[in-house]
Protein backbone atom coordinates (compact mmCIF):
# COMPACT_ATOMS: atom_id res chain seq x y z
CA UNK A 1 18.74 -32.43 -7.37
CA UNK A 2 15.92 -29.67 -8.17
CA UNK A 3 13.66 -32.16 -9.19
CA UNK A 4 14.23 -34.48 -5.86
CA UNK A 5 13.75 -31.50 -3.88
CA UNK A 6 10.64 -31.12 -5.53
CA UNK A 7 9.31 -34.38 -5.01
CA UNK A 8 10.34 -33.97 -0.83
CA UNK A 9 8.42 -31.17 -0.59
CA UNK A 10 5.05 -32.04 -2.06
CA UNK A 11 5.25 -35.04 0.03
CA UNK A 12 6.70 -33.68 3.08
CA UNK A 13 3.92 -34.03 5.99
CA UNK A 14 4.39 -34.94 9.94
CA UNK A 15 1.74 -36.72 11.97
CA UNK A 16 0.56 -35.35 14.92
CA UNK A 17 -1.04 -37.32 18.12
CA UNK A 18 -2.97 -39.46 15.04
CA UNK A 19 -5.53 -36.55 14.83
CA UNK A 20 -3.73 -34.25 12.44
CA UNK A 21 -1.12 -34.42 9.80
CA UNK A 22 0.60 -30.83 9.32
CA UNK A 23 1.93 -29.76 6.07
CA UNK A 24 5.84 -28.18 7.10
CA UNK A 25 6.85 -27.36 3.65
CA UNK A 26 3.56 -25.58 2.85
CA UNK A 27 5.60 -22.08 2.47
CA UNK A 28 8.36 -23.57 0.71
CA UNK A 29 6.18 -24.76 -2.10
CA UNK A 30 3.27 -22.60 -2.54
CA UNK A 31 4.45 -19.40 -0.92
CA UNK A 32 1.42 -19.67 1.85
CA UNK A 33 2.29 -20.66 5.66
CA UNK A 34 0.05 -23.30 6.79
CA UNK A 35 -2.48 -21.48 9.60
CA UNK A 36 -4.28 -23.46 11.89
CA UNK A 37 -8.80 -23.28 12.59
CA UNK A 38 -8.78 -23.82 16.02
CA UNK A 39 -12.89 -23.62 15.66
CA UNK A 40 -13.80 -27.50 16.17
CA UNK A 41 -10.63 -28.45 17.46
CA UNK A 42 -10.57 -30.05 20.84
CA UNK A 43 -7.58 -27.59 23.47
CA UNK A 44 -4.99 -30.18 23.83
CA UNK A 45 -5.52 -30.94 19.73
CA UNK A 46 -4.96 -27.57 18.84
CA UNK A 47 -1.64 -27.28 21.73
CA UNK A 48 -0.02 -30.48 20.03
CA UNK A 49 -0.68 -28.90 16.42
CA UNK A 50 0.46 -25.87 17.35
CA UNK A 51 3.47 -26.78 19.31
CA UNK A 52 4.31 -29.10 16.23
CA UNK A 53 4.27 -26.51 13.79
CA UNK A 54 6.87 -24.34 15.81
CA UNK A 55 9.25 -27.12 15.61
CA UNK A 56 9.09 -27.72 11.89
CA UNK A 57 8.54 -23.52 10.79
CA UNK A 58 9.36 -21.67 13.67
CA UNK A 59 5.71 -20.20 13.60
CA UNK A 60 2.11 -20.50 13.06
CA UNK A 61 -1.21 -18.63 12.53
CA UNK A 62 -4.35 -19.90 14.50
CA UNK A 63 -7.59 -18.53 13.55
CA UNK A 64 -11.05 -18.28 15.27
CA UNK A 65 -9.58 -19.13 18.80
CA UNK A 66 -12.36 -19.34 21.34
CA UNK A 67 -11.77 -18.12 25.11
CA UNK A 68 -10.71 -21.87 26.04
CA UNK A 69 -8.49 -21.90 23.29
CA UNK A 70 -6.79 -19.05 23.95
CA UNK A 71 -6.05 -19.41 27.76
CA UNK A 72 -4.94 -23.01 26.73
CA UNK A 73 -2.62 -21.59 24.53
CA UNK A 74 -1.18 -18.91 26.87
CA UNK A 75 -0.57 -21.33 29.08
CA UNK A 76 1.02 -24.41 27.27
CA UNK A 77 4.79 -25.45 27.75
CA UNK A 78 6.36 -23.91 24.16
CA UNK A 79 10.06 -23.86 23.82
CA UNK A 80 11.98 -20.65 25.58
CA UNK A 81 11.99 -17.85 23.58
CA UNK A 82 8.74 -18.37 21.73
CA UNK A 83 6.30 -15.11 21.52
CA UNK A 84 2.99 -14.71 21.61
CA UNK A 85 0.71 -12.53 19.69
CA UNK A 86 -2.90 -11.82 20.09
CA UNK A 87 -5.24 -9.80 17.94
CA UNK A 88 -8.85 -9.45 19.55
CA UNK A 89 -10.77 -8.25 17.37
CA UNK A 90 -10.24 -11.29 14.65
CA UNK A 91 -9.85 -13.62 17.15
CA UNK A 92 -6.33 -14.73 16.05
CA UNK A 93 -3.32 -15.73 17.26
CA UNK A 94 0.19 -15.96 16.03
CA UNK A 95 3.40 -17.91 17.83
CA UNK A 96 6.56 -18.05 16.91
CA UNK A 97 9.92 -18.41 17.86
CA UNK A 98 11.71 -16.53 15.10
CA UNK A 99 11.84 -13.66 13.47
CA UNK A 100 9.20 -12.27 10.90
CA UNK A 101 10.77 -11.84 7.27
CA UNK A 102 10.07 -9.19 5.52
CA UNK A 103 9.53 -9.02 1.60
CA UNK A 104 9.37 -6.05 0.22
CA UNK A 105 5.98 -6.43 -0.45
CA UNK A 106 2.82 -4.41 0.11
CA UNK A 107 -0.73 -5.29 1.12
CA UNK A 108 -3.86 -2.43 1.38
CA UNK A 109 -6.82 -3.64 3.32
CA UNK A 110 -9.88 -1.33 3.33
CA UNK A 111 -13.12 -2.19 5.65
CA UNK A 112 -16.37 -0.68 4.43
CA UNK A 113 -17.64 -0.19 7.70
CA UNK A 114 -16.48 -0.67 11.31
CA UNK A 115 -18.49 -3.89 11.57
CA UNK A 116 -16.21 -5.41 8.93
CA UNK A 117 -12.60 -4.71 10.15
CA UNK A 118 -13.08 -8.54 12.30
CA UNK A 119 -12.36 -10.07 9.03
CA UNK A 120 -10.14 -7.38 7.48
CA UNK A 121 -8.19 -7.21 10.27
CA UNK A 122 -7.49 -11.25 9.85
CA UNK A 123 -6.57 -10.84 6.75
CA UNK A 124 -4.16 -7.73 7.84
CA UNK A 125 -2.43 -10.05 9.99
CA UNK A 126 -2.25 -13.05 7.79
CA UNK A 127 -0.55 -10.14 4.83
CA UNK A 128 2.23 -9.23 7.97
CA UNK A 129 2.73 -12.85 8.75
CA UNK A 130 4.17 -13.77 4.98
CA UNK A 131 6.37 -10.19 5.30
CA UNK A 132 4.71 -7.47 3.89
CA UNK A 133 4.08 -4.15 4.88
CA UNK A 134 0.56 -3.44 4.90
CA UNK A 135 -1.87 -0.04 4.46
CA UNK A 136 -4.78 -0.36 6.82
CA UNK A 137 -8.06 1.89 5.92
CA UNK A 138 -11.41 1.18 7.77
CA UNK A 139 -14.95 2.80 7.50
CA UNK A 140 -14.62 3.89 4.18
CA UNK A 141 -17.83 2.75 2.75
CA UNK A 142 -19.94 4.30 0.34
CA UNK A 143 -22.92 5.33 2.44
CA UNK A 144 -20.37 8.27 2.61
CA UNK A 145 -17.70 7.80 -0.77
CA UNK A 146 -16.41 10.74 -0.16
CA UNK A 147 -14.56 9.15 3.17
CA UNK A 148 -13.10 6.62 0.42
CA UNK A 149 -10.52 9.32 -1.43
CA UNK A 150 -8.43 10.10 1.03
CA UNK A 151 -7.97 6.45 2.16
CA UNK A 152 -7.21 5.63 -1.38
CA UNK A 153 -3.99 8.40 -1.21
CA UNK A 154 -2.55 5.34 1.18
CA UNK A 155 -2.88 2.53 -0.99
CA UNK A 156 -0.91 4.07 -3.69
CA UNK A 157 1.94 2.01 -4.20
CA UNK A 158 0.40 -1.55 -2.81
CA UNK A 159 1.19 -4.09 -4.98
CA UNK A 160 -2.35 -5.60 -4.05
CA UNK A 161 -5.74 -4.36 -1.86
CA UNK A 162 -8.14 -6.61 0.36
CA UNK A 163 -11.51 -4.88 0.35
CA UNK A 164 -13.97 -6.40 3.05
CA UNK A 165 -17.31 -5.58 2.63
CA UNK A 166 -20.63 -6.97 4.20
CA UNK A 167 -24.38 -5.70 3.34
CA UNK A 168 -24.87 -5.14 -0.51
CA UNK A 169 -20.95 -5.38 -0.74
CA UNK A 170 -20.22 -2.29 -3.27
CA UNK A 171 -17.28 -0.98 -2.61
CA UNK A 172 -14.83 -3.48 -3.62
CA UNK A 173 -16.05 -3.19 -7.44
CA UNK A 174 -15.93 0.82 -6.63
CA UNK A 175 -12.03 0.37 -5.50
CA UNK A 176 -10.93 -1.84 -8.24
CA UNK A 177 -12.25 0.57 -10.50
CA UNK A 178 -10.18 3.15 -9.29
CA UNK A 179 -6.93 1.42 -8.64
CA UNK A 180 -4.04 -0.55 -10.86
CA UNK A 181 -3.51 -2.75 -8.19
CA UNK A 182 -5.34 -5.79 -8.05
CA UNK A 183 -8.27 -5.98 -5.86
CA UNK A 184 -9.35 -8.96 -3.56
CA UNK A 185 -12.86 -8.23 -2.87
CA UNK A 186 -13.95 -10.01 0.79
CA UNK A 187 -17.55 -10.50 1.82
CA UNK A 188 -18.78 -10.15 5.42
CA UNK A 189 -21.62 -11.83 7.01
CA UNK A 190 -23.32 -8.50 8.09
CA UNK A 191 -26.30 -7.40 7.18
CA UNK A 192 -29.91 -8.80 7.80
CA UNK A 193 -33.24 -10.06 5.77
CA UNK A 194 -32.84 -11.13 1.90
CA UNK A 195 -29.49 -11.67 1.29
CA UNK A 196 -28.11 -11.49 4.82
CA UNK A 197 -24.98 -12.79 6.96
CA UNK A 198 -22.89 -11.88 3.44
CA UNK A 199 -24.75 -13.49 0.98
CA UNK A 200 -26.06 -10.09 -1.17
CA UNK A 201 -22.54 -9.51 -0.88
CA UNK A 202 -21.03 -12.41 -2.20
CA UNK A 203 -23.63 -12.13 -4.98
CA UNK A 204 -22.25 -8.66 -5.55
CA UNK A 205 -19.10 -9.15 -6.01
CA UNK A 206 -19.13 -12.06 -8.40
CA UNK A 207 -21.85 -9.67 -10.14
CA UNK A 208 -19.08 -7.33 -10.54
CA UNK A 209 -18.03 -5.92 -13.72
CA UNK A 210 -14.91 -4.34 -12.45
CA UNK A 211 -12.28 -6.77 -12.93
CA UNK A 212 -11.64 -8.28 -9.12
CA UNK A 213 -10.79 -11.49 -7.54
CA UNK A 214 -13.56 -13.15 -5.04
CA UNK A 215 -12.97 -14.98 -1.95
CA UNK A 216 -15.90 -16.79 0.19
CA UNK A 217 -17.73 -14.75 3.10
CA UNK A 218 -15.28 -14.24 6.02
CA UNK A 219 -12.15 -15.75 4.59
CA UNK A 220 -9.90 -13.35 6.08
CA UNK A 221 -7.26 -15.63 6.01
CA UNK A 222 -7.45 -16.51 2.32
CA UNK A 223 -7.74 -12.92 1.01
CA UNK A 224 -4.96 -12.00 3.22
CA UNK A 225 -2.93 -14.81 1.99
CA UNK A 226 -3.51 -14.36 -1.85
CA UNK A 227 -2.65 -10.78 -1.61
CA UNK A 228 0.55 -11.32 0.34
CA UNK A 229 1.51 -14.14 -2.27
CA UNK A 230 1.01 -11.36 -5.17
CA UNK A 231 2.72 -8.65 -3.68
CA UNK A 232 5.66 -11.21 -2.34
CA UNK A 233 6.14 -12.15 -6.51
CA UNK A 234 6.33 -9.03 -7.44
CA UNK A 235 8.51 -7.85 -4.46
CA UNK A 236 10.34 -10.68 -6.13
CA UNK A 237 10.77 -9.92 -9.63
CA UNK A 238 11.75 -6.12 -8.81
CA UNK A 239 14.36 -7.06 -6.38
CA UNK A 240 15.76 -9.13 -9.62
């Protein structure tokens, strides 16, 4: 029965309008919802994804909504009951028509500087989609590390820590130094010249001899994610 189960699920997929095939038992399998880029996507695409995703999961994340995407969404027909949840800043938007579990887990996310917390802040959201209770900290860069110590006091206890960075992209390899948790160091396409829009600090990182994990430049979403799907295990295993 397991092993039927198992074949269901990594087959499992429903078309949608011929222009999309969503993956419903994404979560089930991997531990990661499915999230939608609305950037490309034509509005009444992105509607009929969307509302197809409720049906099957109850919810969905949508990332890098435009303006046109976002009043389309407002305004489309979902089922009664179904909520909507906008965070400016990232540009992201969550729906759903049930309620939010929660894990026991726990997500930091630190910013280096205000210009970053767009992509932290996606990756915030993404951590309190998949249930866990997350730390925020921003402007804690090290043009002034002594901002960084008292922000650290609040990540105590997080099972994992998103550290978005743009520029040269230090402090991530500064924080994993310091902390037990493991680090998911974030680039951000700030900064100008050689080595601009996040590429110094994608170098940086990978450069890094602090032991860290490295997503690609502005991939809120997939930090976010990866730290939620560490801290959910280990919710796990102490709960056992």
């Amino acid at each position: 029965m397991d092993e039927a189960v198992g074949q269901i699920r990594l087959h499992s997929l429903r078309e949608v309008g011929g222009i999309a095939k969503i993956d419903p038992c994404r979560a089930d399998r991997i531990d990661v919802p499915e999230a939608i880029l609305a950037e490309g996507k034509e509005v009444e695409d992105l509607v009929n994804i969307a509302r197809a995703h409720l049906e099957e999961s109850g919810s969905v994340i949508i990332t890098r909504v435009s303006p046109d995407h976002l009043q389309a969404l407002k305004q489309a027909a979902f089922p009664e009951g179904t909520r909507f949840l906008w965070t400016e800043r990232p540009r992201l938007a969550v729906v759903r028509n049930r309620e939010r579990k929660q894990t026991g887990g726990r997500v930091g996310v630190m910013s280096a500087g205000t210009a970053d917390v767009a992509v932290a802040e996606e990756a915030r959201v993404t951590a309190e989609e998949m249930g866990c209770e997350v730390v925020a900290e921003s402007d804690v860069g090290v043009a002034g590390i002594h901002r960084l110590f008292p922000s650290l006091e609040r990540m105590m206890g997080a099972d994992a820590v998103v550290v978005a960075a743009g520029r040269e992209g230090t402090l991530p390899a500064i924080v994993a130094g310091l902390v037990d948790a493991p680090v998911i160091a974030l680039p951000v396409s700030t900064g100008y010249g050689a080595g601009g829009v996040g590429q110094a600090a994608l170098l940086s990182m990978l450069q890094s001899c602090s032991v860290l994990a490295v997503v690609n430049i502005d991939a809120g979403f997939v930090a976010g994610a990866f730290a939620a799907k560490i801290a959910n295990r280990r919710a796990g295993k102490a709960a056992r």
